[in-house]
Protein backbone atom coordinates (compact mmCIF):
# COMPACT_ATOMS: atom_id res chain seq x y z
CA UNK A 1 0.69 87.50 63.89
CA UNK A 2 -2.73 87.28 65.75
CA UNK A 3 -5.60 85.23 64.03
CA UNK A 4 -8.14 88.03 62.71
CA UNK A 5 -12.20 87.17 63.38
CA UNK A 6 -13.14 85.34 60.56
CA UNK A 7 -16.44 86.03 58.94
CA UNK A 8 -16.80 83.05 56.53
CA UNK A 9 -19.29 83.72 53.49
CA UNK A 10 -20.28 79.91 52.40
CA UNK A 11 -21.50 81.34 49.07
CA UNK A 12 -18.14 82.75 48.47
CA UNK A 13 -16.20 79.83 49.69
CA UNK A 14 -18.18 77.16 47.00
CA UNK A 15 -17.90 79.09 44.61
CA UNK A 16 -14.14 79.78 44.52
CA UNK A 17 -13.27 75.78 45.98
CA UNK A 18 -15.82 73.76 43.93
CA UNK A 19 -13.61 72.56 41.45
CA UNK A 20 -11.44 70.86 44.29
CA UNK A 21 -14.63 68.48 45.31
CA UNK A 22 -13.58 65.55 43.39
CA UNK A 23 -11.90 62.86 44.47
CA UNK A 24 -8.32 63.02 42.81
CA UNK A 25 -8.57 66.89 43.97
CA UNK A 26 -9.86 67.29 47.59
CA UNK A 27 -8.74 70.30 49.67
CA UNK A 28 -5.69 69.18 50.79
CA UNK A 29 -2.52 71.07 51.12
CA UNK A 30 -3.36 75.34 51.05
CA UNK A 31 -0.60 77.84 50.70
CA UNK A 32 -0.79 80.71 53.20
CA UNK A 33 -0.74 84.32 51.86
CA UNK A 34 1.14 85.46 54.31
CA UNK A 35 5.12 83.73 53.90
CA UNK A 36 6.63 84.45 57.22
CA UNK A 37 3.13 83.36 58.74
CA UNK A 38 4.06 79.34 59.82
CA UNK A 39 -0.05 78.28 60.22
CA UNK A 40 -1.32 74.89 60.38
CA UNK A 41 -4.98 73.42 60.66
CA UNK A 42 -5.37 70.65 63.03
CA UNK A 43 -8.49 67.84 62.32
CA UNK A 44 -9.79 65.12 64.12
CA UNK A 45 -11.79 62.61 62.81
CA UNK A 46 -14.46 60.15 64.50
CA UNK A 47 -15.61 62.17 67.48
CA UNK A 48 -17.16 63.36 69.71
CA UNK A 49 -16.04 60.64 72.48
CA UNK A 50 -16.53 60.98 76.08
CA UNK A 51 -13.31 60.50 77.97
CA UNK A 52 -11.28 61.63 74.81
CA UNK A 53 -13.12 64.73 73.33
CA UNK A 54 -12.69 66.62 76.85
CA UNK A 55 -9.53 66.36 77.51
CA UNK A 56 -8.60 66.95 74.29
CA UNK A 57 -10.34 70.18 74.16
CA UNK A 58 -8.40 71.16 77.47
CA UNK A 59 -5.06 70.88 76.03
CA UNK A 60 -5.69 72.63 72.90
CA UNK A 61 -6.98 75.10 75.10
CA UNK A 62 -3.46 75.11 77.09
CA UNK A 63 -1.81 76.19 73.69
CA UNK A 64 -4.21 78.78 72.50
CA UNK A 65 -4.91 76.04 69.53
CA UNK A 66 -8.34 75.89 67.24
CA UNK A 67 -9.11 72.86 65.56
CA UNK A 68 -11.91 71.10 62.88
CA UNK A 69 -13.55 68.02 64.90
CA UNK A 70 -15.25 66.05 61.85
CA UNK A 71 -17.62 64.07 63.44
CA UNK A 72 -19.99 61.51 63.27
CA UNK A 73 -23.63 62.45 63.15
CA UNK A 74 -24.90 59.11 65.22
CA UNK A 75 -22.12 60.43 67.77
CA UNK A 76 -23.37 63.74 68.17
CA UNK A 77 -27.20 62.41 68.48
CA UNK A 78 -25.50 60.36 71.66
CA UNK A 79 -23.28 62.96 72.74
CA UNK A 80 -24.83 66.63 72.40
CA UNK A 81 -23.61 67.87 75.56
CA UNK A 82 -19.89 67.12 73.83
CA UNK A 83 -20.66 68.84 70.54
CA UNK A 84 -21.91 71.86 72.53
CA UNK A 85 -18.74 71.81 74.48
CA UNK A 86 -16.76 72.01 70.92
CA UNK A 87 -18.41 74.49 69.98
CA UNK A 88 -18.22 76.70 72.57
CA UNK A 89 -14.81 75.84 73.12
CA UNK A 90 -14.13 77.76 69.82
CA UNK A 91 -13.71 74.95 67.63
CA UNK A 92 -15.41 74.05 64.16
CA UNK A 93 -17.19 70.94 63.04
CA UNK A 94 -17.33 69.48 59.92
CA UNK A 95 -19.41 66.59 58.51
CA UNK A 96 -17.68 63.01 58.71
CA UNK A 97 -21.02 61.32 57.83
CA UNK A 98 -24.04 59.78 59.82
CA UNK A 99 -22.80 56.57 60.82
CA UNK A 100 -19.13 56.08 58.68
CA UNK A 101 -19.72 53.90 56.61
CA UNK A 102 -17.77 53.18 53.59
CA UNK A 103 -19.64 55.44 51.20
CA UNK A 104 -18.59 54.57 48.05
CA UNK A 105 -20.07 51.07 48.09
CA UNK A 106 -23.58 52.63 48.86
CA UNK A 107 -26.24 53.46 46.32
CA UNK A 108 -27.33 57.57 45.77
CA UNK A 109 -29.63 57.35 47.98
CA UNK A 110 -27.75 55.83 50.70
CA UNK A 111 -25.17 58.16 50.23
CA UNK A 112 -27.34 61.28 50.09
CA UNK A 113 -28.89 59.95 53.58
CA UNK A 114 -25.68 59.58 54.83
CA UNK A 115 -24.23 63.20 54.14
CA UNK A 116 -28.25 65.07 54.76
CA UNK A 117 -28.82 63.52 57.78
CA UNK A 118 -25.72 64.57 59.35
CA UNK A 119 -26.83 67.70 58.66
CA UNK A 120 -29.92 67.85 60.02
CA UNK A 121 -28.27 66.44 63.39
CA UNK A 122 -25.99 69.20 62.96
CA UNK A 123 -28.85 71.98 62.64
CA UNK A 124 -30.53 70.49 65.85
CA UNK A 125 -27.70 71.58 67.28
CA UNK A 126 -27.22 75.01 65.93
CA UNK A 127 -24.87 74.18 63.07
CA UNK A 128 -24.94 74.39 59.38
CA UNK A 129 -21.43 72.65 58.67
CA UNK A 130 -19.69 73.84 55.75
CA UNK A 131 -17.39 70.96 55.27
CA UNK A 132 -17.11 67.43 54.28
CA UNK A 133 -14.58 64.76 54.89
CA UNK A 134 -15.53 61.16 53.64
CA UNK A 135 -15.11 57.91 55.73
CA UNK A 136 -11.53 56.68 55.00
CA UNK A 137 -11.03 59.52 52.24
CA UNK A 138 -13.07 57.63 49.57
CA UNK A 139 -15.43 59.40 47.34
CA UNK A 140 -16.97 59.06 43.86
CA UNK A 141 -18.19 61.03 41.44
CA UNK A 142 -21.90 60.54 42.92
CA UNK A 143 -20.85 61.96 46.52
CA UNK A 144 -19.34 64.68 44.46
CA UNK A 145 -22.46 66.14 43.41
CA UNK A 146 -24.44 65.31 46.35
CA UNK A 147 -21.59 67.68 48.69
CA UNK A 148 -21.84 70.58 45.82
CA UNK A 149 -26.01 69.83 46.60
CA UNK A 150 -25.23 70.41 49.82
CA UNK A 151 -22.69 73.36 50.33
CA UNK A 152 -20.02 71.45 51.36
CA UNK A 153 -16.29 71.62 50.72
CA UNK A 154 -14.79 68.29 50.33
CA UNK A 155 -11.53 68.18 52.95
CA UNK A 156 -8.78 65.75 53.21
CA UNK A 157 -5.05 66.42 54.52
CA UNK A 158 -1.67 66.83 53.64
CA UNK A 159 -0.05 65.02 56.72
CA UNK A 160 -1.90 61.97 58.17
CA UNK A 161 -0.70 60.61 61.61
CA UNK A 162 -2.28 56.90 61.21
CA UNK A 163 -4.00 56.63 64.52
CA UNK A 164 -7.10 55.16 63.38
CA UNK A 165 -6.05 51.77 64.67
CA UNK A 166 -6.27 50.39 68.42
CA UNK A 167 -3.42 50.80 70.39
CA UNK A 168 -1.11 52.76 67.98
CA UNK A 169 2.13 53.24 69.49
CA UNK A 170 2.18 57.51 70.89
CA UNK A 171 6.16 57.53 69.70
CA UNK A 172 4.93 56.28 66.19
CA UNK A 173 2.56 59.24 66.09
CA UNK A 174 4.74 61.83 67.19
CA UNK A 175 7.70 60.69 64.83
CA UNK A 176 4.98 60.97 62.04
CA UNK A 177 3.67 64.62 62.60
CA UNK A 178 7.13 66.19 63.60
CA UNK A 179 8.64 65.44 60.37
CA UNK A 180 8.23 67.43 57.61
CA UNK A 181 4.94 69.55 58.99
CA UNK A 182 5.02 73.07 57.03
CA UNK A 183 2.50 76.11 57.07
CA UNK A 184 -0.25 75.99 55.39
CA UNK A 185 -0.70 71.69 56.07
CA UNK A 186 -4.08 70.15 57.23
CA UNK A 187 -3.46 67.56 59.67
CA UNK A 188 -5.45 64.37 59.96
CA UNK A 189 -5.75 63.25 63.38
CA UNK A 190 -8.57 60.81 65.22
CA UNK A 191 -10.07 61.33 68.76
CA UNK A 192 -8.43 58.57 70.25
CA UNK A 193 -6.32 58.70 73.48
CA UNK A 194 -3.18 57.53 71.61
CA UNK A 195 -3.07 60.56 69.66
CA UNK A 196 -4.27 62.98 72.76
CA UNK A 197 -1.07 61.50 74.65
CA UNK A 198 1.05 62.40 71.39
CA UNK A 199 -0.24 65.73 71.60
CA UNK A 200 1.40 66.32 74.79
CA UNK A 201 4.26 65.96 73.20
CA UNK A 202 3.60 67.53 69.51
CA UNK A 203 1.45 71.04 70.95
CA UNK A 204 4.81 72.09 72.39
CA UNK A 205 7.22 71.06 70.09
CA UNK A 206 5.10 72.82 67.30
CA UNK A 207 4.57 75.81 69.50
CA UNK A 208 8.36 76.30 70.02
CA UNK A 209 8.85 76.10 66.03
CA UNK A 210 6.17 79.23 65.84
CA UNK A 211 3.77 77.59 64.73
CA UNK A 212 -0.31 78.90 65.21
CA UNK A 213 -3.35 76.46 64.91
CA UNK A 214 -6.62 77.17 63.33
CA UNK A 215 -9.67 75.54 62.00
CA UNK A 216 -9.85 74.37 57.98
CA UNK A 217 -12.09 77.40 57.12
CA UNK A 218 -9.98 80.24 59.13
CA UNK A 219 -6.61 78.58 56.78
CA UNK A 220 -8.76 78.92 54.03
CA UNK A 221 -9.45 82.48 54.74
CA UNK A 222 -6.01 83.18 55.22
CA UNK A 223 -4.44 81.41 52.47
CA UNK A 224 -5.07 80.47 48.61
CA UNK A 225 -5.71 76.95 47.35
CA UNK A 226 -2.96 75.17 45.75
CA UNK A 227 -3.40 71.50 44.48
CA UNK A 228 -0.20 69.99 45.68
């Protein structure tokens, strides 16, 4: 089945999801409309990175895959020339925060600053995200209201590979995301070279089981929420 264009009406999309942005009920797992359809949505967390985010987007390329890089707004101030290279690349990007910080043990006001200002970085760069995923998938009922505030869908994953850490071993990552991965799972990755080496491995394998990758907001389209 070929991916169709994907015209994505944010109105639409809050209104139907904004009962998932809480924190026991984040978009996690979606079920895809289509059953003989095996889809998955691919995310990466912390970017962009030079000598990571590049190569990266080369060997998603190689496998006709589409991912959702939520990155760091201080990161994209530092790295533009990356985020442009996402984006033309086909990719989406969703808000990870200004600076990742731990937003749960800041005040409103910190946490408001921490969500806006991404996207204002973003909009510099011709983005509006649509999309949310907090700093080590803590949130509270305060950066609840401040993402409906702001349009965005609150995002977290149904498979994680653990990668965050230095030095993670590629086999433990692999063993990790070619267990158990079904359609319709969002995929928690990080933009670290651990986890592109894995991929070398895991685009393949995946693409041999039929699988197709796409960004958060094309599973969405294709699919309807469930709250496994």
């Amino acid at each position: 089945m070929k991916i169709p264009a994907i015209v994505y009406l944010l109105s639409a999309i809050i209104t139907v999801y904004s009962s998932l942005v809480t924190a026991q009920e984040a978009l996690r797992q979606i079920k895809v409309l289509d059953e003989q359809s095996k889809i998955i949505a691919l995310t990466f967390d912390d970017g962009p990175i030079l000598g990571v985010t590049q190569p990266m987007l080369s060997l998603l390329d190689k496998y006709q895959a589409k991912a959702t890089f939520f990155n760091i707004g201080k990161k994209i101030k530092q790295n533009p020339q990356l985020t442009h290279l996402v984006i033309a690349s086909g990719h989406e990007i969703g808000n990870h925060s200004w600076s990742h910080k731990k937003l749960t043990e800041l005040n409103s006001e910190q946490q408001q600053l921490e969500i806006h200002q991404f996207q204002q970085q973003a909009k510099l760069v011709g983005l509006k995200p649509t999309l949310f995923r907090a700093p080590f998938l803590k949130t509270n009922q305060s950066i609840e209201q401040l993402l409906i505030d702001e349009q965005l869908l609150l995002v977290s994953a149904s498979v994680m590979a653990k990668d965050a850490k230095k030095n993670v071993a590629v086999n433990n990552i692999v063993k990790k995301l070619s267990e158990g991965i079904k359609s319709g799972d969002i995929i928690l990755m990080h933009e670290r070279e651990h986890t592109l080496q894995a991929l070398k491995i895991l685009l393949p394998l995946w693409k041999q089981e039929g699988y197709q990758f796409v960004t958060v907001s094309q599973l969405i389209a294709l699919s309807v929420v469930t709250e496994d």
